[in-house]
N, C-alpha and C. Protein backbone atom coordinates (compact mmCIF):
# COMPACT_ATOMS: atom_id res chain seq x y z
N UNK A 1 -2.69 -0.96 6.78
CA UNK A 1 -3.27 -2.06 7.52
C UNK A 1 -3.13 -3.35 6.75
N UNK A 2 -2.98 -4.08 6.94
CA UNK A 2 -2.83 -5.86 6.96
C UNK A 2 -1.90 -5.99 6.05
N UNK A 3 -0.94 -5.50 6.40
CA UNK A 3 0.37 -4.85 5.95
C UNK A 3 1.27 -6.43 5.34
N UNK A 4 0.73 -7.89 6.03
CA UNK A 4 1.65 -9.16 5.47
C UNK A 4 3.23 -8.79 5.43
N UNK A 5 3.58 -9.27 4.17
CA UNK A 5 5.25 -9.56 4.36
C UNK A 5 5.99 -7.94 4.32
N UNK A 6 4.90 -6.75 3.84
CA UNK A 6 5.30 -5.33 3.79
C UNK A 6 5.92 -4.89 2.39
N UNK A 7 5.40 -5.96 1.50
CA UNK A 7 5.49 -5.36 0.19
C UNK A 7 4.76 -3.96 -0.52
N UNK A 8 3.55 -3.56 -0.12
CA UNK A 8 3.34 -2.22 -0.35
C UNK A 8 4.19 -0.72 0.68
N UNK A 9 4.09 -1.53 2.37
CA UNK A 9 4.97 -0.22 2.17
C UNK A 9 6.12 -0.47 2.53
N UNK A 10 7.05 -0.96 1.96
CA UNK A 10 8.29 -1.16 1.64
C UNK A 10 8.42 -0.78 0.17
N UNK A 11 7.58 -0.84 -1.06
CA UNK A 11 7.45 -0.43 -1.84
C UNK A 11 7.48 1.11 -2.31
N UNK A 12 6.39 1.67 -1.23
CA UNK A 12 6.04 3.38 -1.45
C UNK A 12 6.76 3.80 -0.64
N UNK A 13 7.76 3.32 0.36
CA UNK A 13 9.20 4.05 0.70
C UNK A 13 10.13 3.81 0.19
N UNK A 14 10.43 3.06 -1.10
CA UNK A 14 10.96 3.15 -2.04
C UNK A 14 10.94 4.58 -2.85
N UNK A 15 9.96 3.97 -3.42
CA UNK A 15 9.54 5.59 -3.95
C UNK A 15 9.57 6.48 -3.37
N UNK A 16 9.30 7.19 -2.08
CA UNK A 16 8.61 8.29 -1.77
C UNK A 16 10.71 8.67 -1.08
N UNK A 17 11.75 7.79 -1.67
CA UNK A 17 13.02 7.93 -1.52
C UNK A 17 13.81 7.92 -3.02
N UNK A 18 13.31 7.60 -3.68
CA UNK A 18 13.55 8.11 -5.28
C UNK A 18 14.31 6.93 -5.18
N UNK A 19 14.35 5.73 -4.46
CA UNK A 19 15.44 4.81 -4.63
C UNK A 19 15.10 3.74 -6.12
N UNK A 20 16.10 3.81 -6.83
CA UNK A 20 15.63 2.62 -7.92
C UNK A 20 15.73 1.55 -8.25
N UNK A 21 14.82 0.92 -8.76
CA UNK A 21 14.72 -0.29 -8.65
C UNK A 21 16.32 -1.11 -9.20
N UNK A 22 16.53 -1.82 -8.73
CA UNK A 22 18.07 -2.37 -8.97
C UNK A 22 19.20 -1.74 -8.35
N UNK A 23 19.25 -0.52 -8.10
CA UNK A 23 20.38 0.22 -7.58
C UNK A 23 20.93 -0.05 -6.42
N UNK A 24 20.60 -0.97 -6.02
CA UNK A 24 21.11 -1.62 -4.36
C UNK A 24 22.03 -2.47 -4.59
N UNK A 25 22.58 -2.65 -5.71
CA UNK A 25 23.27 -3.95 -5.96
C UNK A 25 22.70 -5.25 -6.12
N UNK A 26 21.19 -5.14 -6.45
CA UNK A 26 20.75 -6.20 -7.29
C UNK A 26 21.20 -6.47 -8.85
N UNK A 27 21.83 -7.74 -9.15
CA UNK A 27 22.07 -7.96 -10.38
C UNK A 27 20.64 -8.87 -11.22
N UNK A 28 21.10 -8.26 -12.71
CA UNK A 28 20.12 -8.23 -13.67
C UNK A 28 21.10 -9.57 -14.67
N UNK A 29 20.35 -10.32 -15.10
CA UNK A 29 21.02 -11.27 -16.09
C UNK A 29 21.21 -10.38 -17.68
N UNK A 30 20.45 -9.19 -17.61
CA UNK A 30 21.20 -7.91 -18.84
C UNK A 30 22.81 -7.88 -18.64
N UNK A 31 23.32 -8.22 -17.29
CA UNK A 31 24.65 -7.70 -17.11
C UNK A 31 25.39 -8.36 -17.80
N UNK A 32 24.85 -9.58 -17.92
CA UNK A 32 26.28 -10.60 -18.40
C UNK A 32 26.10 -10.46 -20.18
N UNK A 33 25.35 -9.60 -20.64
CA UNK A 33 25.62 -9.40 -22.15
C UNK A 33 26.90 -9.00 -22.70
N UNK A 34 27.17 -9.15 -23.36
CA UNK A 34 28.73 -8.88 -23.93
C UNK A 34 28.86 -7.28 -24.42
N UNK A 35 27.36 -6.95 -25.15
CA UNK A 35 27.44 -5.50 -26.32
C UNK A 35 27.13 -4.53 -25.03
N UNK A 36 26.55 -4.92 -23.36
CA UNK A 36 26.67 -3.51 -22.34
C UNK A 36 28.05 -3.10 -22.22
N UNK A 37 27.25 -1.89 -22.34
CA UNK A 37 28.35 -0.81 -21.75
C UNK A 37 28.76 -0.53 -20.29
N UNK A 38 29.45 -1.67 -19.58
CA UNK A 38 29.82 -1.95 -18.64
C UNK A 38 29.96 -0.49 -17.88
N UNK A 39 30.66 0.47 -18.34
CA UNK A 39 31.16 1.66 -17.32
C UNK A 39 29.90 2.44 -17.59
N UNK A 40 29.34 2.61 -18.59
CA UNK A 40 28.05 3.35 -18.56
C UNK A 40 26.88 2.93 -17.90
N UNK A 41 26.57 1.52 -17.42
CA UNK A 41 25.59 1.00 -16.43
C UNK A 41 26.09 1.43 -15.33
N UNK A 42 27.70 1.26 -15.02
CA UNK A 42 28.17 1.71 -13.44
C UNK A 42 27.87 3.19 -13.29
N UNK A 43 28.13 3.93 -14.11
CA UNK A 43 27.67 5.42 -14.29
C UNK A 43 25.88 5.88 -13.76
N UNK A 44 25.47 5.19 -14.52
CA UNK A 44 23.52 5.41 -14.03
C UNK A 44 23.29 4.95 -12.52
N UNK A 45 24.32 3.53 -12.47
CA UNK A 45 23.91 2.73 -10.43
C UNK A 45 24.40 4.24 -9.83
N UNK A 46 25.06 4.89 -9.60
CA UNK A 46 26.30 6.00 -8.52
C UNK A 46 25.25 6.95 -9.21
N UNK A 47 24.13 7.84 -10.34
CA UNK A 47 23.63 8.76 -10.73
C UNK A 47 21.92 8.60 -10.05
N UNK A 48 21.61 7.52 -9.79
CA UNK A 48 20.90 6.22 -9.45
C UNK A 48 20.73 6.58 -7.77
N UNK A 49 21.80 6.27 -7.04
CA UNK A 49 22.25 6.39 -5.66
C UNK A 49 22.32 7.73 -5.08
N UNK A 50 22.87 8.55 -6.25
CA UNK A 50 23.33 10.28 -5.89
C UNK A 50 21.33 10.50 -5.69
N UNK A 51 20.44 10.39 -5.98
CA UNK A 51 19.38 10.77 -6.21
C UNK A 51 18.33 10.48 -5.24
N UNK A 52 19.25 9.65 -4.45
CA UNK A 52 17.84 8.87 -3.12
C UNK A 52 17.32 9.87 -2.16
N UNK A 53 16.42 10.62 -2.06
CA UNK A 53 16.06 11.30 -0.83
C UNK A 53 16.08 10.87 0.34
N UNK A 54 16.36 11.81 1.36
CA UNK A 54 16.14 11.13 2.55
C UNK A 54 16.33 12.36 3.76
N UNK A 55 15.29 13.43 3.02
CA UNK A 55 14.60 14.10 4.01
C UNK A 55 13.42 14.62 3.01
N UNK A 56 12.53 15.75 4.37
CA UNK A 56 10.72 15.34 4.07
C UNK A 56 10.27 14.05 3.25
N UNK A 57 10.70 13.78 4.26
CA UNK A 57 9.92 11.93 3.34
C UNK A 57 8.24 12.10 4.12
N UNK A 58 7.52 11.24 3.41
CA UNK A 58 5.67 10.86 3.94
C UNK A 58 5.86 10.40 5.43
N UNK A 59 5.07 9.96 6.54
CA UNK A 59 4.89 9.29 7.08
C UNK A 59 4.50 7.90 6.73
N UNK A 60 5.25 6.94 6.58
CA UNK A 60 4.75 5.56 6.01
C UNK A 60 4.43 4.71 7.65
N UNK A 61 3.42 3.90 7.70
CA UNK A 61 3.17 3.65 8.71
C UNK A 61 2.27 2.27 8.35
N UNK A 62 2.96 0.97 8.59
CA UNK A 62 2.50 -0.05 8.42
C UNK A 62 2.06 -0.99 9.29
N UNK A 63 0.68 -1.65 9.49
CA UNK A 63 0.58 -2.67 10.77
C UNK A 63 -0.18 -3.66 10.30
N UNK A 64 -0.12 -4.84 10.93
CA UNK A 64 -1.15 -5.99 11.05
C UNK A 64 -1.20 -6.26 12.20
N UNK A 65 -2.16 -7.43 12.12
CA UNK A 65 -2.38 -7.83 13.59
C UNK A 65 -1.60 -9.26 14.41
N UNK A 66 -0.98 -9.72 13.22
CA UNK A 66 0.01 -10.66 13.25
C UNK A 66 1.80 -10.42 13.80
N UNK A 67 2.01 -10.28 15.24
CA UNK A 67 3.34 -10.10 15.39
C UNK A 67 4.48 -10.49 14.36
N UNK A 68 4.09 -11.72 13.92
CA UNK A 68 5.18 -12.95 13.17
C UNK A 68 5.39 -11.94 11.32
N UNK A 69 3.77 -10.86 10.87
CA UNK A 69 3.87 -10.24 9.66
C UNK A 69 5.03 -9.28 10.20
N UNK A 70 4.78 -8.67 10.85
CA UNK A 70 5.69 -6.96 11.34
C UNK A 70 6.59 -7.53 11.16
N UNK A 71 7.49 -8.57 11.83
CA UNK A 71 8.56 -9.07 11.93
C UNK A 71 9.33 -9.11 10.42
N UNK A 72 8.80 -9.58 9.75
CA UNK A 72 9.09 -10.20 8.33
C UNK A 72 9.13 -9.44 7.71
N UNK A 73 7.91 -8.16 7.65
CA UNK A 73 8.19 -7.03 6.88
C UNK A 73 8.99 -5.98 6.96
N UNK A 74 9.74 -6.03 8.68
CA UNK A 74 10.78 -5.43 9.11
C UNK A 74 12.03 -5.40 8.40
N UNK A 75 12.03 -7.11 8.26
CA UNK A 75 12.88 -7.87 7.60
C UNK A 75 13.18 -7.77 5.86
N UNK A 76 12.18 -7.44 5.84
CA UNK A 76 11.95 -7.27 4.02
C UNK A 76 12.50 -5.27 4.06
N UNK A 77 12.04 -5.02 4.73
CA UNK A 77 12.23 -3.07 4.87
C UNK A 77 13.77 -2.47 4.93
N UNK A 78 14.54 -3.78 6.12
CA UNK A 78 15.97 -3.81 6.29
C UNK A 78 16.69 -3.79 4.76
N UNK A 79 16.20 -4.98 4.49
CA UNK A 79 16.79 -5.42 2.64
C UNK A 79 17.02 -4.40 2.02
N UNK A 80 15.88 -3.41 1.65
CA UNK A 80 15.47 -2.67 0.90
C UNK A 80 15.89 -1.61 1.20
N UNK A 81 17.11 -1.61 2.43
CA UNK A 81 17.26 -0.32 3.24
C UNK A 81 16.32 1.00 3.45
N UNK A 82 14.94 0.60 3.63
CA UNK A 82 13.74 1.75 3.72
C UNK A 82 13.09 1.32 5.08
N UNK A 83 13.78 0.84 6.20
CA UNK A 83 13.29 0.31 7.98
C UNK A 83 13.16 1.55 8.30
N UNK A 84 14.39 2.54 8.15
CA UNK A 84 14.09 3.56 8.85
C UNK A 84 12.91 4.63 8.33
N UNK A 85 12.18 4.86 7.35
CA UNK A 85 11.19 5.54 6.87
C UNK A 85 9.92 4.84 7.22
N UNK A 86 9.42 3.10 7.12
CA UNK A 86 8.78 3.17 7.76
C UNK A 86 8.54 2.56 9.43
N UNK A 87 7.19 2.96 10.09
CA UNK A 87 7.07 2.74 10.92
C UNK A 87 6.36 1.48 11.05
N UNK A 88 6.89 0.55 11.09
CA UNK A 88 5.65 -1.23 11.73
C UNK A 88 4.92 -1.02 13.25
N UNK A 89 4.06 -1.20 13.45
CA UNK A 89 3.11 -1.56 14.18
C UNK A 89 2.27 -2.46 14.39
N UNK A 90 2.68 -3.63 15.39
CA UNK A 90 1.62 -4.95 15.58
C UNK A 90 0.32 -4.71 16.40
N UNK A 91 -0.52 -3.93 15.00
CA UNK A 91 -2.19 -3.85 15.70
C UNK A 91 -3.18 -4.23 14.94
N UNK A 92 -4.22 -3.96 15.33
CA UNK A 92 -5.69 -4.09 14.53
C UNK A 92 -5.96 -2.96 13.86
N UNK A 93 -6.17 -3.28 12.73
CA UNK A 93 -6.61 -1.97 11.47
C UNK A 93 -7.82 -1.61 12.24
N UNK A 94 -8.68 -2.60 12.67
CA UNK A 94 -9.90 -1.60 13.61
C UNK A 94 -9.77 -1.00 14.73
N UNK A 95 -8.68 -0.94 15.63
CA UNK A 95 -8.18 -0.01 16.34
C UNK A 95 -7.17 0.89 16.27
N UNK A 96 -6.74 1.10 15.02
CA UNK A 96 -5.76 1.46 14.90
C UNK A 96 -6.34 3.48 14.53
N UNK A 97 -5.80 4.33 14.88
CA UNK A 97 -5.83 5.47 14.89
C UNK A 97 -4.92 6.36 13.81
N UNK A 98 -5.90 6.97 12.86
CA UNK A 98 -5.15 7.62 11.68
C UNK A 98 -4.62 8.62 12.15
N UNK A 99 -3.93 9.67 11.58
CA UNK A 99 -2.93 10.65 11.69
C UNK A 99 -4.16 11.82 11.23
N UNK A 100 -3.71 12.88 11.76
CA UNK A 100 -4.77 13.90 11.65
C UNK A 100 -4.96 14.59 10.36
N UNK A 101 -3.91 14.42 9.47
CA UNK A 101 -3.90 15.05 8.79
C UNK A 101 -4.32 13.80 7.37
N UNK A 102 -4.71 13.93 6.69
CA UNK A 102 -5.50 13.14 6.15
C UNK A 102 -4.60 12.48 4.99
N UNK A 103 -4.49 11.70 4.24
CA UNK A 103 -3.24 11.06 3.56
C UNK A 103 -4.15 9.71 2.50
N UNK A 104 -3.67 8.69 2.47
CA UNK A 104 -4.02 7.03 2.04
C UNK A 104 -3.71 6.20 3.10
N UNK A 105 -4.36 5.68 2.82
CA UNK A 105 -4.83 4.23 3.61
C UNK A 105 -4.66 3.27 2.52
N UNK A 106 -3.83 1.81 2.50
CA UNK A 106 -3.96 0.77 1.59
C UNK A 106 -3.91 -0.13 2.69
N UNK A 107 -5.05 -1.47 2.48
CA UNK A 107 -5.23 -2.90 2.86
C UNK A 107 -5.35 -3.45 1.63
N UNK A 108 -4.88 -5.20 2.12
CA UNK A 108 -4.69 -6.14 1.48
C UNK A 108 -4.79 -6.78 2.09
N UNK A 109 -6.60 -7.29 2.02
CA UNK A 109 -7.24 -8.05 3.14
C UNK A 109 -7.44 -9.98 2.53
N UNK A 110 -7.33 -10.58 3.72
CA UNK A 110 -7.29 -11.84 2.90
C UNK A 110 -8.42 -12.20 1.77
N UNK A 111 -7.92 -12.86 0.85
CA UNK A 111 -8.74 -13.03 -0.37
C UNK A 111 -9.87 -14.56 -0.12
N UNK A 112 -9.72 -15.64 0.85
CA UNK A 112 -10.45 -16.55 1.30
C UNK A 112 -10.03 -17.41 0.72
N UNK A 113 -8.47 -17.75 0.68
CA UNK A 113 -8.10 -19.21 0.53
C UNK A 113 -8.19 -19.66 2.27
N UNK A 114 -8.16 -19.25 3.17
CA UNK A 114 -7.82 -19.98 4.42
C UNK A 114 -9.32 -19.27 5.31
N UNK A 115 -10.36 -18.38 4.77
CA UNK A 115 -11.55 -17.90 5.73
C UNK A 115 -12.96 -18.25 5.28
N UNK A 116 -13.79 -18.71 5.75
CA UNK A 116 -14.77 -18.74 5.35
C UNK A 116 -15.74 -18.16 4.97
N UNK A 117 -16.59 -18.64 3.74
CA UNK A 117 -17.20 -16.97 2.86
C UNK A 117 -17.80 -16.15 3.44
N UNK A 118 -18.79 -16.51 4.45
CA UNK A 118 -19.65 -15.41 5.33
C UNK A 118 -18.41 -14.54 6.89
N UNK A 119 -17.67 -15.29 6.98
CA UNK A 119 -16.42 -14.28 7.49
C UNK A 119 -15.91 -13.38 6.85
N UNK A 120 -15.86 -13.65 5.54
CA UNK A 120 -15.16 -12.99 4.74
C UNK A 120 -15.84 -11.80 4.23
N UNK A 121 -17.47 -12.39 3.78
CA UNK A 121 -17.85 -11.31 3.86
C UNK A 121 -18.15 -10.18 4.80
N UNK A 122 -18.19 -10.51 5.80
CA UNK A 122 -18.53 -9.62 7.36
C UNK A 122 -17.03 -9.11 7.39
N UNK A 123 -16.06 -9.51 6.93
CA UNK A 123 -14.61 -8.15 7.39
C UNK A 123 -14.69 -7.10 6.42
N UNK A 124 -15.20 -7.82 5.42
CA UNK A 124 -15.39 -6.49 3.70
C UNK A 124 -16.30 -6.11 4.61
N UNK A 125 -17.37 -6.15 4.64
CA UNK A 125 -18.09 -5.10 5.45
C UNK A 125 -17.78 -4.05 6.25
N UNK A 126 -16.98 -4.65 7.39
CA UNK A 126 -16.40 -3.85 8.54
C UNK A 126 -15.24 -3.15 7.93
N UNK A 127 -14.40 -3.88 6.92
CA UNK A 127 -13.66 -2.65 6.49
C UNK A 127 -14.41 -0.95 5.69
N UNK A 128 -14.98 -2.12 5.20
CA UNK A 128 -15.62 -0.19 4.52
C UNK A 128 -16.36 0.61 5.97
N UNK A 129 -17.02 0.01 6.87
CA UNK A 129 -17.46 0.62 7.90
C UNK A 129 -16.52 1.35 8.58
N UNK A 130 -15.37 0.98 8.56
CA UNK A 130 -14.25 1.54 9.54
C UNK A 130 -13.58 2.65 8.65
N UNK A 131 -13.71 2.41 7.38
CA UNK A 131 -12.82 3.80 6.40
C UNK A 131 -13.85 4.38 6.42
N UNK A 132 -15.73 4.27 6.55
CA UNK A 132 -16.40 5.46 6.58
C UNK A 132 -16.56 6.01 7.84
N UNK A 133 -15.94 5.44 8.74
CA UNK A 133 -16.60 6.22 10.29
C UNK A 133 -15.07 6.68 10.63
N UNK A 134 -14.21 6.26 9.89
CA UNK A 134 -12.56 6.88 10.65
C UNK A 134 -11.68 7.24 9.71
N UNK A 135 -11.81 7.49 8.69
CA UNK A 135 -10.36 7.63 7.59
C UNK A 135 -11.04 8.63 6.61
N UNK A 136 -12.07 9.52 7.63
CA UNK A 136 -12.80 10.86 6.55
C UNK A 136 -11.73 11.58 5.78
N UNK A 137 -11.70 12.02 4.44
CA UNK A 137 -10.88 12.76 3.78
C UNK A 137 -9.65 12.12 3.26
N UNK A 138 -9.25 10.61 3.65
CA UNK A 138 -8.62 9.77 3.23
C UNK A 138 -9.21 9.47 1.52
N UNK A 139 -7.70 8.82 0.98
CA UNK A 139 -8.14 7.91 -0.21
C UNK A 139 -7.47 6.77 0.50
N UNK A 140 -8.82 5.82 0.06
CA UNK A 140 -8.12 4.49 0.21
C UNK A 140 -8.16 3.46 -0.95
N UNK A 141 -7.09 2.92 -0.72
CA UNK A 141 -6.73 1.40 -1.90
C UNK A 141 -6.77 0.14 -0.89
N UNK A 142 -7.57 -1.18 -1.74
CA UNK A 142 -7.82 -1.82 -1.58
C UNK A 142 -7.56 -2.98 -2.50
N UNK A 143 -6.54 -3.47 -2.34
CA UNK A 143 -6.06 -4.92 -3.07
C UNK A 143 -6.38 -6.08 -2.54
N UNK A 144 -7.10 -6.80 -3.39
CA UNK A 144 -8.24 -7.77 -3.39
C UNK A 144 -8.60 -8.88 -4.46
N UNK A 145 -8.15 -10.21 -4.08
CA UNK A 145 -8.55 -11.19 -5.20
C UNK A 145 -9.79 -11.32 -5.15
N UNK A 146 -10.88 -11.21 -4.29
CA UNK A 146 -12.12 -11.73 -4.17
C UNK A 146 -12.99 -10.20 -4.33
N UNK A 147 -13.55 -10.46 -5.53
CA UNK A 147 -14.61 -9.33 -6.10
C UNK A 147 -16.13 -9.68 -5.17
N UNK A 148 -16.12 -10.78 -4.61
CA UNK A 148 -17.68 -10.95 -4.78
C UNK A 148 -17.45 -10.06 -3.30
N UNK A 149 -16.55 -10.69 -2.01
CA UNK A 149 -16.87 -10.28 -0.81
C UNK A 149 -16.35 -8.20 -0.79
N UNK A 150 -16.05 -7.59 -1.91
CA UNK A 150 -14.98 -6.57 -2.12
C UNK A 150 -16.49 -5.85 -2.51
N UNK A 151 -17.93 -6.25 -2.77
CA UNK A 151 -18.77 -5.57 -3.19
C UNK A 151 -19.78 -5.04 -1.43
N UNK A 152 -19.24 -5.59 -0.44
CA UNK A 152 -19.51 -5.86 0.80
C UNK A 152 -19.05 -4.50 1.38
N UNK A 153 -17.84 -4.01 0.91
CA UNK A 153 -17.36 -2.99 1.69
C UNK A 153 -18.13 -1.70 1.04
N UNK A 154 -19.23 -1.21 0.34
CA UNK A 154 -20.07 -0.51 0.87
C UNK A 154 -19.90 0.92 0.44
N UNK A 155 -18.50 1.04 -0.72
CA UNK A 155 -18.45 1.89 -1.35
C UNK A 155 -18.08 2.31 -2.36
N UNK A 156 -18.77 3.07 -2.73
CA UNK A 156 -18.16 3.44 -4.69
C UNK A 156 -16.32 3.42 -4.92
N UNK A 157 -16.43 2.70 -5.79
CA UNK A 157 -14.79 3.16 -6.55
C UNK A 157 -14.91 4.22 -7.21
N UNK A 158 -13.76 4.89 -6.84
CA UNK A 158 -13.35 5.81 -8.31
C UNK A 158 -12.74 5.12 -8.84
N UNK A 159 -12.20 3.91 -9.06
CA UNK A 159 -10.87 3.59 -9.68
C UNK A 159 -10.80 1.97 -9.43
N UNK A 160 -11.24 1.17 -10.92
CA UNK A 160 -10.29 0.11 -10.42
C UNK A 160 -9.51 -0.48 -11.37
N UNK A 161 -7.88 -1.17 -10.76
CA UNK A 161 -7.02 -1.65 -11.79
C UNK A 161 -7.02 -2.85 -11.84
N UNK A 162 -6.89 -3.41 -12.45
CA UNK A 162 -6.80 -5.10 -13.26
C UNK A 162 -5.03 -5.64 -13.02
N UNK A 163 -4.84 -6.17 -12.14
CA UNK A 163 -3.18 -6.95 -11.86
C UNK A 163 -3.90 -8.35 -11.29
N UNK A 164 -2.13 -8.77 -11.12
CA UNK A 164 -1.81 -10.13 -10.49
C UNK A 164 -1.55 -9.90 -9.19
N UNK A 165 -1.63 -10.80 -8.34
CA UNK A 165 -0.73 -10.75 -6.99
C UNK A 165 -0.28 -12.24 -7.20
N UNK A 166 0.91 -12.34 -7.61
CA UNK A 166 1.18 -13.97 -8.24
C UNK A 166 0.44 -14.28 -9.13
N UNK A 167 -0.14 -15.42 -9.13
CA UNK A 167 -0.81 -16.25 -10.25
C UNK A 167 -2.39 -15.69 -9.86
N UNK A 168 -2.59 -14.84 -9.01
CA UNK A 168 -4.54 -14.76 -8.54
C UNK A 168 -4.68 -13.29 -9.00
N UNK A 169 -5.59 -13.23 -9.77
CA UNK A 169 -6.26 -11.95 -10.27
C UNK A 169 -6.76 -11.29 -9.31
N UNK A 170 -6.73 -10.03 -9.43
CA UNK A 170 -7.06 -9.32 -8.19
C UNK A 170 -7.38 -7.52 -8.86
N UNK A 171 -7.96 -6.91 -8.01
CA UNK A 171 -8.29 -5.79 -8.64
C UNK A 171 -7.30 -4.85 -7.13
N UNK A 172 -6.99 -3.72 -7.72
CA UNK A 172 -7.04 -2.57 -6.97
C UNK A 172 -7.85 -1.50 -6.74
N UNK A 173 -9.27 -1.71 -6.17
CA UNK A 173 -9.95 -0.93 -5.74
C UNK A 173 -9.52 1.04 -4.97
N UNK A 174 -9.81 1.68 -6.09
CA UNK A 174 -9.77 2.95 -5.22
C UNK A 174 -10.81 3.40 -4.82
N UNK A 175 -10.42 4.50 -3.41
CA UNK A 175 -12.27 4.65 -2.83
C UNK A 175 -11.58 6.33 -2.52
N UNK A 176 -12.70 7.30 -2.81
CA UNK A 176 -12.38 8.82 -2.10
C UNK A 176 -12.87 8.72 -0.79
N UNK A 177 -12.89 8.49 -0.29
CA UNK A 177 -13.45 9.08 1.22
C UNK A 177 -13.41 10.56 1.38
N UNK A 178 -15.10 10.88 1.18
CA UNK A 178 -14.86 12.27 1.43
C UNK A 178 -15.19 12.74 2.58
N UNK A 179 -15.36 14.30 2.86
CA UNK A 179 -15.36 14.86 4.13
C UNK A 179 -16.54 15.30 4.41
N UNK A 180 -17.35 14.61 5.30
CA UNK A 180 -18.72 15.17 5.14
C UNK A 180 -19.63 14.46 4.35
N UNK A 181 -20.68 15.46 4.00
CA UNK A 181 -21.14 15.16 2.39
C UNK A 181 -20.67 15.17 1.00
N UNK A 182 -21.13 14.44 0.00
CA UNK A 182 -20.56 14.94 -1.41
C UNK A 182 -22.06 15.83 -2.04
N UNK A 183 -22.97 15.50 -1.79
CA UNK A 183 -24.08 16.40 -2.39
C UNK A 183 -23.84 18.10 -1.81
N UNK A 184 -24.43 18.80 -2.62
CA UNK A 184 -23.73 20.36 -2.47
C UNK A 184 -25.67 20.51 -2.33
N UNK A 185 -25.52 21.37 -1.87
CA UNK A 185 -26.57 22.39 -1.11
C UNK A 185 -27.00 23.64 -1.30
N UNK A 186 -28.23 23.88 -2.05
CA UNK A 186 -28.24 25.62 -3.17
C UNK A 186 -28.43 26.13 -2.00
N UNK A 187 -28.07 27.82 -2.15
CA UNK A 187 -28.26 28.43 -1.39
C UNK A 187 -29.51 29.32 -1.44
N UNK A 188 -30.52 29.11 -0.88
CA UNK A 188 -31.43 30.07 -0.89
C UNK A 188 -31.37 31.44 -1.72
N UNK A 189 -32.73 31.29 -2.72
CA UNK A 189 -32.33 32.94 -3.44
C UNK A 189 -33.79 33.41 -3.33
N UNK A 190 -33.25 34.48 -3.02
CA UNK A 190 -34.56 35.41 -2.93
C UNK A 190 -35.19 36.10 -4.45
């Protein structure tokens, strides 16, 4: 969900295709060194390429609610030759319907350069409301410059990492969503 230009999943269908980073015929300014071993870099790109999967791949399944994002991230997916693994969808993360079988969920909800703080805080809200009433047994990630409205969504981390998204600090919030309860229940002893 709020999938933007489709850098995460254009990213994890990267991966989840063993494709590597550079091996598309992106050039590296390493190349123009004099002491590479020119035929031995061409050797790793073709060892590189021999290695891309491209069967049982994940279901990757990306949407926002912005026609003009899908578009772009289509566009970014083409590049990366990974369009066909995932699926874009122009919807609402709050209507949007998970897959039965239980998997991850990642948003990357706006951080409030362009929303106002009590909006902002009311979608952190509704997001954690919507991963606890619909994405049971899910893990979800949550990439987020804004800590204060990110305390809104209403549930414990297991996990958080310390990055950039450009120049803005931002955390990657992980959340278990479990199934049910987590408290366990003695069993009566006689």
């Amino acid at each position: 969900g709020m999938t933007g230009s489709g850098t995460l999943p254009v990213e994890a269908a990267m991966k989840a295709c063993n494709i590597a980073p550079g091996s598309l015929g992106r050039k590296f300014g390493f190349q123009k060194l004099s002491f590479l071993d020119q035929t031995f870099f061409e050797k790793t790109v073709v060892e590189a390429k021999e290695m891309v999967k491209t069967e049982n791949l994940p279901l990757i399944r990306a949407c926002d609610i912005e026609p003009k994002h899908i578009k772009i991230a289509k566009g970014n997916a083409e590049r990366a030759t990974v369009a066909n693994v995932v699926e874009f969808e122009a919807s609402d993360f709050f209507e949007a319907i998970p897959s039965d079988s239980p998997g991850i969920v990642i948003l990357n909800p706006p951080y409030g350069e362009r929303i106002e703080v009590d909006d902002l805080d009311r979608l952190y809200g509704l997001i954690g409301d919507r991963l606890k009433s619909t994405y049971s047994g899910y893990t979800a990630y949550i990439l987020t410059g804004n800590m204060k409205s990110a305390k809104r969504i209403g549930l414990r981390t297991s996990r958080k990492i310390e990055l950039y998204n450009g120049p803005i600090e931002c955390r990657l919030l992980k959340f278990d969503l479990y199934q049910g309860s987590r408290k366990r229940t003695e069993e009566p002893t006689d």
